[in-house]
Structures are given as structure tokens and as C-alpha cells.
Protein backbone atom coordinates (compact mmCIF):
# COMPACT_ATOMS: atom_id res chain seq x y z
CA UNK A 1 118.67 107.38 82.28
CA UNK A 2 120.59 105.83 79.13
CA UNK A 3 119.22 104.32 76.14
CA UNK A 4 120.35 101.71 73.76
CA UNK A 5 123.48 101.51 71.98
CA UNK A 6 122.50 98.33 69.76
CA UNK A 7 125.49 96.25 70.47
CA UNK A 8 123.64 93.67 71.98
CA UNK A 9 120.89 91.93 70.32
CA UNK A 10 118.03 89.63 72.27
CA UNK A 11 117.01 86.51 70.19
CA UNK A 12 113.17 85.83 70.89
CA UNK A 13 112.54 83.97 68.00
CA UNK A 14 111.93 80.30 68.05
CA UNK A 15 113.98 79.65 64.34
CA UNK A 16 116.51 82.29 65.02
CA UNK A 17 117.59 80.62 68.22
CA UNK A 18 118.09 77.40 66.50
CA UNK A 19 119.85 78.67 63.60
CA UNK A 20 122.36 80.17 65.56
CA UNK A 21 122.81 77.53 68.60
CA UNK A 22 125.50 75.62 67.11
CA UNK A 23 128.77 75.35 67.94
CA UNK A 24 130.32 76.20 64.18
CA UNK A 25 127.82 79.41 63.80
CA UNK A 26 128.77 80.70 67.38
CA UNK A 27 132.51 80.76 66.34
CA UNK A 28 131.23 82.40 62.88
CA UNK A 29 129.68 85.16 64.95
CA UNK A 30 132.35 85.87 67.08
CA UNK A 31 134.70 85.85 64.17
CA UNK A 32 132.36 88.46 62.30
CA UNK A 33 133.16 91.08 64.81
CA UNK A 34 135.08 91.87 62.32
CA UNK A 35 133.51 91.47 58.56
CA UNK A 36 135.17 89.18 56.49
CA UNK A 37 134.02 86.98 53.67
CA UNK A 38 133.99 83.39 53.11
CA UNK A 39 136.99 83.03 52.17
CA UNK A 40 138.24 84.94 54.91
CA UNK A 41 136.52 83.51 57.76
CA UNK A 42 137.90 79.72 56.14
CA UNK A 43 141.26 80.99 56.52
CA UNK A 44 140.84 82.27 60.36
CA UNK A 45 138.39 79.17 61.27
CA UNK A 46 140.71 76.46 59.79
CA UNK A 47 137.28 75.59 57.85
CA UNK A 48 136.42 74.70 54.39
CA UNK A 49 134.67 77.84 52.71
CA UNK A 50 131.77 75.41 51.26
CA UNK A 51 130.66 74.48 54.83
CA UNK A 52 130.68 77.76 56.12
CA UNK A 53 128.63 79.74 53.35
CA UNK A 54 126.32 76.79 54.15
CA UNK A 55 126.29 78.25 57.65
CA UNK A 56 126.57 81.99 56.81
CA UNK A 57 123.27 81.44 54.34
CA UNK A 58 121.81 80.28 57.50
CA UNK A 59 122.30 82.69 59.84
CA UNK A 60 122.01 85.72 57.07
CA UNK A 61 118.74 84.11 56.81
CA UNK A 62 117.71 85.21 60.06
CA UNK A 63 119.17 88.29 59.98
CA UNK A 64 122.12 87.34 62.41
CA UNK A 65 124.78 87.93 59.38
CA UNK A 66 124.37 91.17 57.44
CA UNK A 67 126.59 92.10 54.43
CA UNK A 68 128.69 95.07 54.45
CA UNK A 69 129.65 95.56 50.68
CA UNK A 70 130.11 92.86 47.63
CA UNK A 71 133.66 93.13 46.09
CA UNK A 72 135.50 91.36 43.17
CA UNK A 73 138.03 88.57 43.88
CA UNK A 74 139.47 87.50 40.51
CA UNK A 75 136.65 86.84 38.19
CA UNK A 76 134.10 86.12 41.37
CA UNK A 77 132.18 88.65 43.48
CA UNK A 78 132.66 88.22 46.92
CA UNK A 79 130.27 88.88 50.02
CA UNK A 80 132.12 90.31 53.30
CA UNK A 81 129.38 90.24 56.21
CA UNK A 82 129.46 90.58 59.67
CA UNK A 83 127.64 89.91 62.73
CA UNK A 84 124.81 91.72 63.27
CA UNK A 85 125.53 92.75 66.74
CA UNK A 86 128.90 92.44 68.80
CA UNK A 87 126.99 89.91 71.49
CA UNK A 88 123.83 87.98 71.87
CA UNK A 89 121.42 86.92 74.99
CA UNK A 90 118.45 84.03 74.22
CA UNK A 91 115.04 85.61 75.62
CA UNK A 92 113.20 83.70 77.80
CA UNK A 93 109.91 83.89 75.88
CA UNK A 94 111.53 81.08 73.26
CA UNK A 95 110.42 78.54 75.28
CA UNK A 96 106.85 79.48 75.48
CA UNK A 97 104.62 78.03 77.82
CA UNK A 98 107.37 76.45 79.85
CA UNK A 99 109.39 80.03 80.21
CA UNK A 100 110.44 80.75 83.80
CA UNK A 101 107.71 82.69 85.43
CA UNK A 102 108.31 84.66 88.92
CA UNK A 103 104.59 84.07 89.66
CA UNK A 104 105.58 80.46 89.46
CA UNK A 105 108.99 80.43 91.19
CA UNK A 106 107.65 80.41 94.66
CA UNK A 107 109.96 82.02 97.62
CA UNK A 108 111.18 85.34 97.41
CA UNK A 109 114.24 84.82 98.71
CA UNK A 110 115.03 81.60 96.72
CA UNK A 111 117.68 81.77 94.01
CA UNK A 112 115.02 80.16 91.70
CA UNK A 113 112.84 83.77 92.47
CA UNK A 114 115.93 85.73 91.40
CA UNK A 115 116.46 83.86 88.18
CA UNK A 116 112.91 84.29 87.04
CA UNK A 117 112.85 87.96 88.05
CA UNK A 118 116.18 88.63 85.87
CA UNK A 119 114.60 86.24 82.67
CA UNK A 120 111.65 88.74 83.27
CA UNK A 121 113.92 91.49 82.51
CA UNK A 122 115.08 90.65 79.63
CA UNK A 123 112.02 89.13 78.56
CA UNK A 124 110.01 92.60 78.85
CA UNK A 125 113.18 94.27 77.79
CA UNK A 126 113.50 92.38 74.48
CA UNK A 127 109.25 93.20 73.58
CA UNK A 128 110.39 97.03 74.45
CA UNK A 129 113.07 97.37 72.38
CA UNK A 130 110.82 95.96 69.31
CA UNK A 131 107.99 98.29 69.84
CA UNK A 132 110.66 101.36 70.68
CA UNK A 133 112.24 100.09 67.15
CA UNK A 134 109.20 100.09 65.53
CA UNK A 135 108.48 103.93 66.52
CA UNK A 136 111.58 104.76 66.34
CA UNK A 137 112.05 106.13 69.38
CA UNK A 138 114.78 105.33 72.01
CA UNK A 139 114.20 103.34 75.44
CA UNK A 140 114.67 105.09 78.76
CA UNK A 141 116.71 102.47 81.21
CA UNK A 142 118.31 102.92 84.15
CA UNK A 143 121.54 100.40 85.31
CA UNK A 144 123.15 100.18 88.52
CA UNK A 145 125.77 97.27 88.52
CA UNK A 146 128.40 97.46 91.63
CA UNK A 147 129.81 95.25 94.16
CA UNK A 148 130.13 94.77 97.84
CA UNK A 149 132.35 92.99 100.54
CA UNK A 150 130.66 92.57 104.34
CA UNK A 151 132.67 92.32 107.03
CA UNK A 152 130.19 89.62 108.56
CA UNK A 153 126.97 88.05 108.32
CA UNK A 154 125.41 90.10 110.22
CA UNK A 155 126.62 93.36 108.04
CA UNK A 156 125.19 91.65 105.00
CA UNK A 157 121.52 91.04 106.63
CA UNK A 158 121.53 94.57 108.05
CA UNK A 159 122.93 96.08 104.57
CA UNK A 160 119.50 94.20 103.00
CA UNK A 161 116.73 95.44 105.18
CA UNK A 162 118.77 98.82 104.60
CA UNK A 163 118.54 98.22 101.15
CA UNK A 164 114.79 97.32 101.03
CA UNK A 165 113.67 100.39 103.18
CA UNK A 166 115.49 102.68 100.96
CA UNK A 167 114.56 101.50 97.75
CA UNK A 168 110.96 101.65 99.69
CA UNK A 169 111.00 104.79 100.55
CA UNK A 170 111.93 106.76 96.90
CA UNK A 171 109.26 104.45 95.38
CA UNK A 172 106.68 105.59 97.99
CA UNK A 173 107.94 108.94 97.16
CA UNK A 174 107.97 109.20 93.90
CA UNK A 175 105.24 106.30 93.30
CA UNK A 176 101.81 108.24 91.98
CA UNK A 177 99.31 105.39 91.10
CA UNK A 178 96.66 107.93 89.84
CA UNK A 179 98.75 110.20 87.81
CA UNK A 180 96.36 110.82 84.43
CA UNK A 181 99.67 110.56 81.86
CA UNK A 182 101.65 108.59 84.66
CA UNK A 183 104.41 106.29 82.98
CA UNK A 184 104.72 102.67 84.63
CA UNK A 185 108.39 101.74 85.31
CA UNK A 186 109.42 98.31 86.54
CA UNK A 187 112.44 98.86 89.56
CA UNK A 188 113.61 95.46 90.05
CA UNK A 189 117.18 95.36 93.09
CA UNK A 190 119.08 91.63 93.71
CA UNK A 191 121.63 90.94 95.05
CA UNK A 192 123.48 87.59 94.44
CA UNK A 193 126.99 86.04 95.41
CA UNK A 194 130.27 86.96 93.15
CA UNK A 195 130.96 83.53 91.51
CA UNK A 196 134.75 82.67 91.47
CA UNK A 197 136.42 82.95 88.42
CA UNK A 198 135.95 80.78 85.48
CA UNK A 199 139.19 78.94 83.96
CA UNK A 200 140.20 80.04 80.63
CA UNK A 201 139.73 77.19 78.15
CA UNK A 202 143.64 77.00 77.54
CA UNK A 203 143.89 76.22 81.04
């Protein structure tokens, strides 16, 4: 099983997910891959350096923008920062009570289902990595991500009751609902369509 290489940072606070959804302070992120300063980032941005410390401040303020080292510039000190993580997913829980719920998302096999299973991933996922954080210990996970073509229809239904009865099976295997020091772990398989390919923006 892996564990977290803290490249990608879940946003499950109300204020940080509204300091940072805006167009100007996504483009400031994803320029602070690399650190820069203000000055810097108004050169690559084609921005004036007054409006963007006015977003930096903002988005240092929640943490989003962390400073890498204060240098001198003349007769000025200036702040290089970056990003505090190379990419960013919103967690489900910001939207409180009207967060996507797979006990409210009715058919199993619904699309609707899937999407509240997969915001219940990250969901849990983002609360783990806190309290893992917190006692600073690392998270056990376990990813499998692959694709498959079917020759027919009827290749794809039989490939998903073949799925389900051998994911069945290793959990009833392995499954031991009385074990005294037993550790819960949540197995969750879909299996979705390959969207076609997005155009680029320049096209």
C-alpha cells in the first residue's frame, strides 16, 4: 500500500475555497509551481504587481501561498512564495448540509451513485489525512487506476458480475468483523466510460 506524497492538497474549508476560486488566483497558483515574487509573477502574468500582492496576501492568508525565502531587490526586500502544493481538489464537505451523499443518491447503478461514492472518497480521505497529519503518521492507501476495451456488450456485462464476485470473494476472505484490534478499510471498485478528449484552449 502507498502513502502520501503531499503534492496534492484537499481544500475543506469554507473561506479557503473562496479565496482561491477565482480566476486571477488559479493562474497565480499554477504560476507558483515555480516560486517567484511579485514582481516576478507580474512579469509572467502580464499583471500589475499591486493587484496581485492583493491576491497573493489572500491566498497566503489561507495558507495556499507559502514563502520560500525574503531577498533584497535594490533598497526593497522582496517575498518569493510558491504554491503550497503542485494541484488542488475542493472536498465535498464545503458545502455542508447539501454535500452529495450516497445514502441519498438512490440507484446503485446510476451515475449519480458513482459520483457520490467518489465525493465520499475524497471526503473521508481529506478528514484522514488531517488526523494522520496531526499524529504524524503516514496513511496506508491502496490505488488501482487502469483501463479496458470490450469487444461487445455482452463482454462488458459479463466482465462486471466477474468483477463483483471477485472483489466478493477476497473481502469474504479476508473480511473478519470480530477481530479485537481489527482495522476498518473502505474498498470502493467503479467503473465508468473513458470521456473523449478535451480540446486544448488554443484550439
Amino acid at each position: 500500500m502507498g502513502t502520501e506524497a503531499g503534492t496534492v492538497e484537499v481544500i475543506s474549508e469554507r473561506g479557503r475555497a473562496a479565496a482561491v476560486l477565482h480566476p486571477t488566483r488559479l493562474r497565480i497558483l499554477h504560476a507558483l509551481a515555480t516560486p517567484d515574487s511579485a514582481a516576478g509573477l507580474g512579469r509572467r502574468l502580464d499583471e500589475p504587481r499591486q493587484r496581485l500582492n492583493h491576491h497573493l496576501r489572500a491566498l497566503e492568508a489561507e495558507g495556499l501561498v507559502v514563502l520560500v525565502e525574503e531577498r533584497r531587490a535594490g533598497n526593497m526586500i522582496e517575498r518569493v512564495v510558491r504554491a503550497s502544493a503542485s494541484s488542488y481538489v475542493m472536498d465535498p464537505a464545503v458545502l455542508g448540509p447539501v454535500a452529495v451523499d450516497p445514502a441519498r443518491a438512490g440507484d446503485e447503478l446510476s451515475t449519480s451513485y458513482l459520483v457520490a461514492v467518489a465525493a465520499r472518497v475524497v471526503r473521508e480521505l481529506a478528514r484522514l489525512r488531517r488526523l494522520a497529519a496531526d499524529a504524524g503518521k503516514r496513511l496506508a492507501t491502496l490505488t488501482i487506476d487502469t483501463e479496458v476495451r470490450f469487444r461487445s456488450a455482452a463482454d462488458q456485462a459479463a466482465f462486471g458480475e466477474e468483477l463483483a464476485a471477485a472483489v466478493a470473494g477476497v473481502v469474504e476472505r479476508y473480511h473478519d468483523g470480530e477481530a479485537p484490534r481489527g482495522r476498518r478499510f473502505r474498498v470502493v471498485v467503479g467503473s465508468y466510460p473513458v470521456p473523449p478528449t478535451e480540446p486544448q484552449e488554443d484550439e
